[in-house]
Protein backbone atom coordinates (compact mmCIF):
# COMPACT_ATOMS: atom_id res chain seq x y z
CA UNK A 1 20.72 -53.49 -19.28
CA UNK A 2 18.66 -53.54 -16.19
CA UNK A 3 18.62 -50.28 -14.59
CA UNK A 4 18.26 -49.99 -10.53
CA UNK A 5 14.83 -49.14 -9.11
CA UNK A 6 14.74 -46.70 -6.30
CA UNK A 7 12.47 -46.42 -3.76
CA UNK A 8 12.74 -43.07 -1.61
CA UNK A 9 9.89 -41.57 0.60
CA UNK A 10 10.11 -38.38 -1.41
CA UNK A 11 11.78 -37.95 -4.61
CA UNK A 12 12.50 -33.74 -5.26
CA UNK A 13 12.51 -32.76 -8.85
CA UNK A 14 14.83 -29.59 -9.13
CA UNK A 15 16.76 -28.58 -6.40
CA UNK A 16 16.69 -24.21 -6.94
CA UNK A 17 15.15 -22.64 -3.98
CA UNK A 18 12.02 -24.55 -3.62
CA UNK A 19 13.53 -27.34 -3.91
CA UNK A 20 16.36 -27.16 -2.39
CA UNK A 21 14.71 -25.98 0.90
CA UNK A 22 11.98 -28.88 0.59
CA UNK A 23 14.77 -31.40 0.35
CA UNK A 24 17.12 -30.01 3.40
CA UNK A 25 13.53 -30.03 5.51
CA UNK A 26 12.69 -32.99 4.68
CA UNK A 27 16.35 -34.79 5.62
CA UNK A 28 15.97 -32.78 8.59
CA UNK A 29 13.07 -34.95 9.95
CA UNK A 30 14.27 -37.83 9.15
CA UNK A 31 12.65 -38.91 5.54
CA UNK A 32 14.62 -40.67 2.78
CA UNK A 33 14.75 -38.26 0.49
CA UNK A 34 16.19 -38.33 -3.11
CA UNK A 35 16.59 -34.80 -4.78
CA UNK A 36 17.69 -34.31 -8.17
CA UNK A 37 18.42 -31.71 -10.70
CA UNK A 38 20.02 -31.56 -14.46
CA UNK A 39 22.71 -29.03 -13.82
CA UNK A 40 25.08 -29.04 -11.01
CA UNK A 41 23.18 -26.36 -8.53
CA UNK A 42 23.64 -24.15 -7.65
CA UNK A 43 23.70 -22.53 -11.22
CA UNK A 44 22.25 -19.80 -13.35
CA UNK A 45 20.07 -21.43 -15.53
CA UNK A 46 17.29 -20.95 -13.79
CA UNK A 47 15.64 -19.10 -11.51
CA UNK A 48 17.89 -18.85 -7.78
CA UNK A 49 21.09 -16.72 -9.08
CA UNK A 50 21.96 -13.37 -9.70
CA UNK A 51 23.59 -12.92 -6.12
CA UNK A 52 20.47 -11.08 -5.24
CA UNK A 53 16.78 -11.37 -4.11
CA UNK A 54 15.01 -8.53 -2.50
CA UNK A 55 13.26 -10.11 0.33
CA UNK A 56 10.47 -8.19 2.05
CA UNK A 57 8.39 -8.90 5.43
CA UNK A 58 4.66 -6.67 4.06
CA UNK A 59 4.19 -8.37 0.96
CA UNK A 60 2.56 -6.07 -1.43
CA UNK A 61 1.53 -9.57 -3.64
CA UNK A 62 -1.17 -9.95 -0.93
CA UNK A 63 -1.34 -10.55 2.76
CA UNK A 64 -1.29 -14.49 2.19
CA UNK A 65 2.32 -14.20 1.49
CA UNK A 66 3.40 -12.44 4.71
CA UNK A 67 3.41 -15.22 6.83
CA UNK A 68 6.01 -17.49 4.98
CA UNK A 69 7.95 -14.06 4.52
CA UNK A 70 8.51 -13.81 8.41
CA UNK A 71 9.45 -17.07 8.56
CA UNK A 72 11.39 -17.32 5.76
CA UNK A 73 13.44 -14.68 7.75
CA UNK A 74 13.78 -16.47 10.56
CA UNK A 75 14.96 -20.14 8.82
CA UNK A 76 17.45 -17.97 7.18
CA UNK A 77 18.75 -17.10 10.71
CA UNK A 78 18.73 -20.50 12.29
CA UNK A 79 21.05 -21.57 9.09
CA UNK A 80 23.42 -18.95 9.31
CA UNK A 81 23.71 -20.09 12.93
CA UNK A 82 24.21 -24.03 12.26
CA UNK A 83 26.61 -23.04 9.03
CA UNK A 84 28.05 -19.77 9.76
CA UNK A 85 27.20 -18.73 5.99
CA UNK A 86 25.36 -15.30 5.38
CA UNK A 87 22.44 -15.34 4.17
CA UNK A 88 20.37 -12.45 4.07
CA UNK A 89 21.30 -8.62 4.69
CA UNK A 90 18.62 -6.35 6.73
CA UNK A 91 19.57 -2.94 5.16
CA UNK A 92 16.21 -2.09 4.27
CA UNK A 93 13.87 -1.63 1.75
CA UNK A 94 12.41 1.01 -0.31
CA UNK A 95 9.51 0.94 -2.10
CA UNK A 96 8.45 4.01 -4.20
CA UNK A 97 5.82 5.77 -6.61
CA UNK A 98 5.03 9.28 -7.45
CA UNK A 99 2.09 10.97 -6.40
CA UNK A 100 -1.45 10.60 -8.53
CA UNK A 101 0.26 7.70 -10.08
CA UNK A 102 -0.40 3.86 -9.79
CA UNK A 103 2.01 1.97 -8.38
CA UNK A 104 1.95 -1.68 -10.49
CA UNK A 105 3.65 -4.79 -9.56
CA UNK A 106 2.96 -8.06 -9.92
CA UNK A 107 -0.56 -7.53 -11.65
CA UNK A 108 -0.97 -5.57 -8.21
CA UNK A 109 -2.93 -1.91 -9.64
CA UNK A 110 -2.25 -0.37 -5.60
CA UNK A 111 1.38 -2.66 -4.57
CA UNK A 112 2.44 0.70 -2.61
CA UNK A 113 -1.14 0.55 -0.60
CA UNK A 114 -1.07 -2.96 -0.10
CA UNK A 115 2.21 -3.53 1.42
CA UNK A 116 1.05 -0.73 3.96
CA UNK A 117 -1.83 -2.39 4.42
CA UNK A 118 0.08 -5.35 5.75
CA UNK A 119 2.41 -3.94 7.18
CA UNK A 120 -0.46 -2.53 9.35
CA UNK A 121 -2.43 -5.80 10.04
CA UNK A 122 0.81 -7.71 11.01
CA UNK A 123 1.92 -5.04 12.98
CA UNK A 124 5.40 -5.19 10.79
CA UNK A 125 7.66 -2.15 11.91
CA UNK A 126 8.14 0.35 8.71
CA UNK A 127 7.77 4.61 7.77
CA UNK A 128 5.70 6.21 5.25
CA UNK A 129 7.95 9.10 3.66
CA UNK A 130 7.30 11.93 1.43
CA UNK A 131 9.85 13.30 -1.17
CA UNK A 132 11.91 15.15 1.54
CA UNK A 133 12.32 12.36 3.94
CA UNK A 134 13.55 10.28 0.83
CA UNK A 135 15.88 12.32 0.31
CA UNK A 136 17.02 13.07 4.03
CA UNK A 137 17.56 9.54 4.69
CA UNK A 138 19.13 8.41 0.51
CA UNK A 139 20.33 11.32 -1.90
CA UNK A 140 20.96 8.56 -4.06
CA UNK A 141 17.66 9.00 -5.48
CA UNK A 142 16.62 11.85 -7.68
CA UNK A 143 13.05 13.07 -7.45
CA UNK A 144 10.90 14.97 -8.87
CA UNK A 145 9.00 16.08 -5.24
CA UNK A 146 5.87 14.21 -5.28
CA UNK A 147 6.78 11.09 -4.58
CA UNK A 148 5.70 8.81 -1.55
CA UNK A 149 7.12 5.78 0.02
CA UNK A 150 6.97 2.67 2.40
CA UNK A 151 10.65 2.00 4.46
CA UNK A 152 10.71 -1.41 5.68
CA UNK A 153 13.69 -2.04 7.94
CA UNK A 154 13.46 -5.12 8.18
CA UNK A 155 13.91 -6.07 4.46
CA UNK A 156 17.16 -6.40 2.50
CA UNK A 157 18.37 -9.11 0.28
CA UNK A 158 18.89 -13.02 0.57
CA UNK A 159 21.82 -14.22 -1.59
CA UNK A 160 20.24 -17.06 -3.63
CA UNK A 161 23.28 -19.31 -4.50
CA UNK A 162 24.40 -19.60 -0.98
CA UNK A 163 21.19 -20.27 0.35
CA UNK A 164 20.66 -22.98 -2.05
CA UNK A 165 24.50 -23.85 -1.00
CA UNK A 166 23.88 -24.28 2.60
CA UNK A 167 20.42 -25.72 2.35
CA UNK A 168 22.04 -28.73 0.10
CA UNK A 169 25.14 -29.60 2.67
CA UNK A 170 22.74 -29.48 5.43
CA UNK A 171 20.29 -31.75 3.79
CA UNK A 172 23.24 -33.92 2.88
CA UNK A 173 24.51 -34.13 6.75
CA UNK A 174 21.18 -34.77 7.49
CA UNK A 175 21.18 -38.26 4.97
CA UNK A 176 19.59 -36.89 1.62
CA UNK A 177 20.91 -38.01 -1.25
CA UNK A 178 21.65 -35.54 -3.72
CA UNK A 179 21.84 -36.30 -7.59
CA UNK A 180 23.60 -33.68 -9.65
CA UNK A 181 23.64 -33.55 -13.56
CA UNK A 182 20.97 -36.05 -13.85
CA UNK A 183 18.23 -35.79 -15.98
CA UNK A 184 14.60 -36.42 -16.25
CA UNK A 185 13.36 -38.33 -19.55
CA UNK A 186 9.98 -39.24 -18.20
CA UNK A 187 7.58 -39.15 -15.58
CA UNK A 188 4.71 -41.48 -15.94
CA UNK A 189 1.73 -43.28 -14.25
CA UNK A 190 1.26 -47.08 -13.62
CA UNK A 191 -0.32 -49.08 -11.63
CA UNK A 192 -2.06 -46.00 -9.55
CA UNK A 193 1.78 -44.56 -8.60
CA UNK A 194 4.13 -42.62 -10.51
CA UNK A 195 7.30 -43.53 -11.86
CA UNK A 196 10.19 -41.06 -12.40
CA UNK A 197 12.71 -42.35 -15.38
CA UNK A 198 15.98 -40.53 -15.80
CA UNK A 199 19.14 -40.65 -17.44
CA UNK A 200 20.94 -43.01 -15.05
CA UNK A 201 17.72 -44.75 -12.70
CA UNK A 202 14.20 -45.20 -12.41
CA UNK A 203 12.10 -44.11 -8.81
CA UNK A 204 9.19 -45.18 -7.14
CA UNK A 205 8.87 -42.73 -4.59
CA UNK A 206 6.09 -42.16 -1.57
CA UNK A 207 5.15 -38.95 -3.30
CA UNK A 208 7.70 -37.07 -5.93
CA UNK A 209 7.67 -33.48 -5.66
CA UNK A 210 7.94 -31.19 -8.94
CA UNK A 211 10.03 -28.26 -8.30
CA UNK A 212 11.81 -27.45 -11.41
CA UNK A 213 10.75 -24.29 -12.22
CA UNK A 214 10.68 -23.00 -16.01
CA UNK A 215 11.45 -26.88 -16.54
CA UNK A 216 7.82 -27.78 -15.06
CA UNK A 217 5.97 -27.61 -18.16
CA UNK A 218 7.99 -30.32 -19.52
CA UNK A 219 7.62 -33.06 -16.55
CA UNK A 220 3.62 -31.54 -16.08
CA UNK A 221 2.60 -31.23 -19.25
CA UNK A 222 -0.77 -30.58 -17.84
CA UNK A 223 0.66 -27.86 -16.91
CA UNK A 224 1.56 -25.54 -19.66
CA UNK A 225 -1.51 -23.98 -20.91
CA UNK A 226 -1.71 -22.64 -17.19
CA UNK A 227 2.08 -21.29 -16.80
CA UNK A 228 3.89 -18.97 -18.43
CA UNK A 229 8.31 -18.03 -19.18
CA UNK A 230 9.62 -15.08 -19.17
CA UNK A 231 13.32 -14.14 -20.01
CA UNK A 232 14.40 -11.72 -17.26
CA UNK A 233 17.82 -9.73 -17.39
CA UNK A 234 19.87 -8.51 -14.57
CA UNK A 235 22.66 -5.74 -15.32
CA UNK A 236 25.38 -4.02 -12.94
CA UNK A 237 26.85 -0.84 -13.27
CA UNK A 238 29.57 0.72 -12.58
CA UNK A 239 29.74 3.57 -9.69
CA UNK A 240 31.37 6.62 -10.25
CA UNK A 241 32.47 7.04 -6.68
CA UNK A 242 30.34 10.24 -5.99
CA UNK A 243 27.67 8.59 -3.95
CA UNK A 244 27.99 5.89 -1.24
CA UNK A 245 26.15 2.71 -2.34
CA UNK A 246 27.17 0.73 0.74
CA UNK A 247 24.22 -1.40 2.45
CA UNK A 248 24.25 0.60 5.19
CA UNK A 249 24.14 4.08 3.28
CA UNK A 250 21.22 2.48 0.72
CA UNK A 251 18.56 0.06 0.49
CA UNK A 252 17.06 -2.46 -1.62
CA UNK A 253 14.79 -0.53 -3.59
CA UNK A 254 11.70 -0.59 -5.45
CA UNK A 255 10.53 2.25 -7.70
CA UNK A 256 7.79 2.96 -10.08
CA UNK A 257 8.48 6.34 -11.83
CA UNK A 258 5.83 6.69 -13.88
CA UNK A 259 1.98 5.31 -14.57
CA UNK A 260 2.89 2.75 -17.43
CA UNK A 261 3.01 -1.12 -16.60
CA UNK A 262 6.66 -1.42 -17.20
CA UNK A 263 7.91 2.22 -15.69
CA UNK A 264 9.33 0.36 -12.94
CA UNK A 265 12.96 -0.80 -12.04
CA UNK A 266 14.25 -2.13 -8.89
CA UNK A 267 18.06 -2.54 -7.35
CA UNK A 268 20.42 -3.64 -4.89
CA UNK A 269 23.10 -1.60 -2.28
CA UNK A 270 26.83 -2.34 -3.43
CA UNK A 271 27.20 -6.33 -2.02
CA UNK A 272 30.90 -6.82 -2.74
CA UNK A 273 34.42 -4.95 -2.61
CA UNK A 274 33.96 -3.87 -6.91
CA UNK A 275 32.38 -0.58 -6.99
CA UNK A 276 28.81 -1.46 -8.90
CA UNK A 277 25.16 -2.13 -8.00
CA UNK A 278 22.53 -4.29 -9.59
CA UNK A 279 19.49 -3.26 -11.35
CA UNK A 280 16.94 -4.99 -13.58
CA UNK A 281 12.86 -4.52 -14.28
CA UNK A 282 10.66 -7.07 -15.48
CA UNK A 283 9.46 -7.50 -18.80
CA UNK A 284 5.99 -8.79 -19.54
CA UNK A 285 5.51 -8.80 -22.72
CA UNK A 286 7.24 -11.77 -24.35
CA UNK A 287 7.17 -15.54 -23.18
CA UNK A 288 9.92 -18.03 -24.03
CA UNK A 289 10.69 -21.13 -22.95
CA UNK A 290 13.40 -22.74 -20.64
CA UNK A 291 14.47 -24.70 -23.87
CA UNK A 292 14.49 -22.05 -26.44
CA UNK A 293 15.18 -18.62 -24.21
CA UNK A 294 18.05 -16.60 -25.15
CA UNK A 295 20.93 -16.67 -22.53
CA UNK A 296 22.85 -14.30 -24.37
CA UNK A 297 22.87 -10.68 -23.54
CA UNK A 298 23.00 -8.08 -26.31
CA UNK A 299 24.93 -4.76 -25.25
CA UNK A 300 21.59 -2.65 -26.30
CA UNK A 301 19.99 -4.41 -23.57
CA UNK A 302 22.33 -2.63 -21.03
CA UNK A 303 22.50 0.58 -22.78
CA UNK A 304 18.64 0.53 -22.90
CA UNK A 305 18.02 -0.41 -19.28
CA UNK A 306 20.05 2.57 -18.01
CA UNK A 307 19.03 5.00 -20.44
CA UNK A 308 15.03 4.18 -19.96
CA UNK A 309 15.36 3.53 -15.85
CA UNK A 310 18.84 4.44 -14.12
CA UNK A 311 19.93 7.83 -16.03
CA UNK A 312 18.53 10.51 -13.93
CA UNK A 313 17.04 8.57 -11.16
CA UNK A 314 20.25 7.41 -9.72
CA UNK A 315 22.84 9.47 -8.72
CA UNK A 316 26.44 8.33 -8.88
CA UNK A 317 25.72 5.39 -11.71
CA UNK A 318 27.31 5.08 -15.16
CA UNK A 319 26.35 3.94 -18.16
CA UNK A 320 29.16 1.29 -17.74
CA UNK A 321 27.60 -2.21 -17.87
CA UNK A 322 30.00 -4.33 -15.89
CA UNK A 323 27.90 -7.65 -17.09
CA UNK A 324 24.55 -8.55 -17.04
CA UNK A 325 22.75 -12.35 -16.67
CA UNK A 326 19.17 -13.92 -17.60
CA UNK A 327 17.05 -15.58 -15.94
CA UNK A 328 13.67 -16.93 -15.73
CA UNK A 329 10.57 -16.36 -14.16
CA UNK A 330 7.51 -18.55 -14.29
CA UNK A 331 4.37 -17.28 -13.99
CA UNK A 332 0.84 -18.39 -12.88
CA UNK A 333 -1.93 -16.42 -13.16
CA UNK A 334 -2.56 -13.06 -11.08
CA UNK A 335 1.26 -13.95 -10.11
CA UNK A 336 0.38 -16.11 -7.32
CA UNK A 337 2.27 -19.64 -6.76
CA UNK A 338 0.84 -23.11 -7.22
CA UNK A 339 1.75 -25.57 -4.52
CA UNK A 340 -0.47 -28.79 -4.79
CA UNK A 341 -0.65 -32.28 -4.99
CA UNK A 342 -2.20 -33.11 -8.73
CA UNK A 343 -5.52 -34.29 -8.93
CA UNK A 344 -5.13 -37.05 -11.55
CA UNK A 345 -2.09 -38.29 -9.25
CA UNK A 346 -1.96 -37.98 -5.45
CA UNK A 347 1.45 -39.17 -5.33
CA UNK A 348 2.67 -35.94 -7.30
CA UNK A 349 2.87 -32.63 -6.19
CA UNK A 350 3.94 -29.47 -7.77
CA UNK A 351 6.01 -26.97 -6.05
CA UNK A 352 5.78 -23.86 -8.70
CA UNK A 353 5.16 -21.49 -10.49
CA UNK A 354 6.77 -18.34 -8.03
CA UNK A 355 5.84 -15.59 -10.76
CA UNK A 356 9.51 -13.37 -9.95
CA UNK A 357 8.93 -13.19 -6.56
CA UNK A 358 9.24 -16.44 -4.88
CA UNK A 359 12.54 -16.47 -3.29
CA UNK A 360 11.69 -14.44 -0.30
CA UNK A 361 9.35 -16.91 0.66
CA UNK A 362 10.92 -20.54 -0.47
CA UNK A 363 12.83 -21.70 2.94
CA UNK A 364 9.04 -21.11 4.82
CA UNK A 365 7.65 -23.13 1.86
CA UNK A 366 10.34 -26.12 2.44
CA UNK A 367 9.03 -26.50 5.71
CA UNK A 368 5.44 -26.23 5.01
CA UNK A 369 5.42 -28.85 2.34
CA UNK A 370 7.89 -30.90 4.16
CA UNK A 371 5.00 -30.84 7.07
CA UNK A 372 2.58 -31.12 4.58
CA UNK A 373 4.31 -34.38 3.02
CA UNK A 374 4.92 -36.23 6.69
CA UNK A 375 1.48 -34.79 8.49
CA UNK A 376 -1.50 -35.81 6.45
CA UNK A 377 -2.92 -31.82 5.01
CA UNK A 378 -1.47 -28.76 3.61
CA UNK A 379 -0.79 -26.76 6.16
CA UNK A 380 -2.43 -23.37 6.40
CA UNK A 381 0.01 -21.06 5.37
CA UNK A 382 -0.21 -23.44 1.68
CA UNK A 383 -3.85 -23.86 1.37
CA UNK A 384 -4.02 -19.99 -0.88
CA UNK A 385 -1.83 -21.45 -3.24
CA UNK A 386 -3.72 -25.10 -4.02
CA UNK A 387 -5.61 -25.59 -7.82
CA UNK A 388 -8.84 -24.97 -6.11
CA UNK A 389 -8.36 -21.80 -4.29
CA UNK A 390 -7.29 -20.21 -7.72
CA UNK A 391 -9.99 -21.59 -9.48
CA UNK A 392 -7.66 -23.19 -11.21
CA UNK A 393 -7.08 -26.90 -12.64
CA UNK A 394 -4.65 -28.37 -15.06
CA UNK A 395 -5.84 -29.06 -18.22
């Protein structure tokens, strides 16, 4: 059977945030864009569920990042306006450590110092507290008295699957043409351009964009000696009703408690009408792959996140798991992101990995590489993240 050839300007591999934020810019001015994905998104396979993403304006990853942070922001406004969804929640942000102590994120040794830092060079309104203005402003939090932290007002929490949501029905209205539950089987080189084989068509696009996340490794095989999975769990727990966990009596929060690598947890205000918050941390210690990662969640993996990080930090938070999810992160190298066209193919570009903390910054990113894809050159705000300004190449 002869199977139909396609021909799109851009064809978008994945459609989670990255991808689904390249494809609605692109629509948007005017290119015939194709965007697929395997699943039906959006869905929790991935990366972009969870209800959640902290979102921050200093970026304690490095100052590079703070640019498509504010405008990440602001895209998230203009689509709330055009689709009268919500998006993103400015309750605030905390970010934590106690005093003497390192404060470790993102193979960041001084995250605490460098988000002030930026905060201070882009002139990004925020407080430095001590242990009693922490707890003036959130007795949610117990302390030990030394501690010191950054309050961002300006940061809250994005909620991923209607982001996605919105981005895809706007790219839709816009003419893309979106292809759910359709999956890769090859992508290949011939004749100097790259064709894209799945289970129901074959493309020939202008330039196909890679944005599928854990998945990458697969499609770029090039790829996989630089990237690296990691399961991630998410838990909620059940409030006891003694403390108010509403977003505008608690922030997002970021907290490292103690001077090991992994004594750090993060969380969420209350976001719906059941009485529970969100919590996780983020392992680094063993890599999976999107293919052989295990989706199921054990109840000692619940029992052993509060017990090591909630109990007696929080106030007001049971034991009670109400359920928990994985997900994945892919990591590059010093947890930066790789956006680039491939240097054995011009016509390909990759749009990952975002090491954990690339939701914030993925609706700036759809514009910049839609810009990047219809103008000629990266534009500035992508040029950190290309092979050769991490020293790095595929191999």
């Amino acid at each position: 059977m002869t199977v139909a050839v396609e021909t799109p300007d851009v064809l978008v591999i994945g459609l989670g945030a990255m991808g689904a934020a390249i494809t609605f810019q692109l629509a948007q001015a005017g290119v015939r864009v194709v965007g697929l994905d395997q699943f039906q998104p959006p869905h929790p396979l991935g990366s972009t569920h969870g209800e959640t993403r902290i979102t921050r304006q200093a970026i304690g990853e490095g100052e590079r990042f703070v640019p498509l942070a504010l405008r990440s922001h602001q895209i998230w406004r203009e689509i709330e306006a055009e689709t009268g969804a919500s998006l993103l929640n400015a309750c605030g942000g905390l970010i934590m450590t106690r005093g003497g102590q390192r404060s470790r994120l993102h193979d960041q040794q001084d995250f605490l110092g460098n988000t002030i830092r930026a905060a201070e060079r882009f002139h990004i309104a925020h407080q430095c507290w001590d242990a009693t203005a922490i707890a003036a402003h959130y007795p949610q939090f117990v302390l030990q008295g030394d501690e010191q932290a950054y309050f961002e007002p300006g940061a809250g929490y994005v909620a991923p699957e209607s982001c996605v949501r919105a981005q895809l029905t706007l790219a839709t209205q816009h003419g893309a043409m979106l292809r759910f539950n359709e999956r890769v089987e090859s992508v290949s080189r011939h004749a100097g351009r790259t064709e894209v084989v799945t289970s129901r068509a074959r493309y020939h696009a202008g330039t196909t964009i890679v944005a599928a996340g854990a998945w990458i490794g697969d499609l770029v095989p090039s790829l996989r000696a630089t990237l690296t999975v990691r399961r991630q769990v998410l838990h909620w727990f059940r409030l006891d009703g003694s403390m108010s966990y509403a977003s505008n009596a608690m922030p997002v929060f970021i907290t490292q408690w103690g001077d090991a690598e992994d004594a750090v947890f993060y969380g969420f205000p209350q976001t719906g009408w059941e009485a529970m918050i969100k919590v996780a941390t983020e392992q680094r210690l063993a890599d999976t792959t999107a293919k052989s990662v295990e989706r199921a969640i054990a109840p000692t993996e619940a029992s052993d996140m509060h017990a090591r990080h909630v109990a007696g930090r929080l106030r007001g938070v049971s034991a009670q798991a109400v359920k928990s999810a994985a997900c994945l992160y892919t990591n590059a190298p010093s947890a930066n992101f790789i956006i680039d066209r491939l240097p054995d193919g011009t016509d390909i570009a990759v749009v990952s990995a975002c090491s954990g903390h690339g939701f914030k910054h993925s609706a700036a990113i759809g514009e910049a590489v839609a810009q990047w894809v219809t103008g000629g050159g990266p534009p500035d705000v992508l040029k950190p993240f290309s092979f050769a300004a991490n020293g790095l190449l595929p191999v």
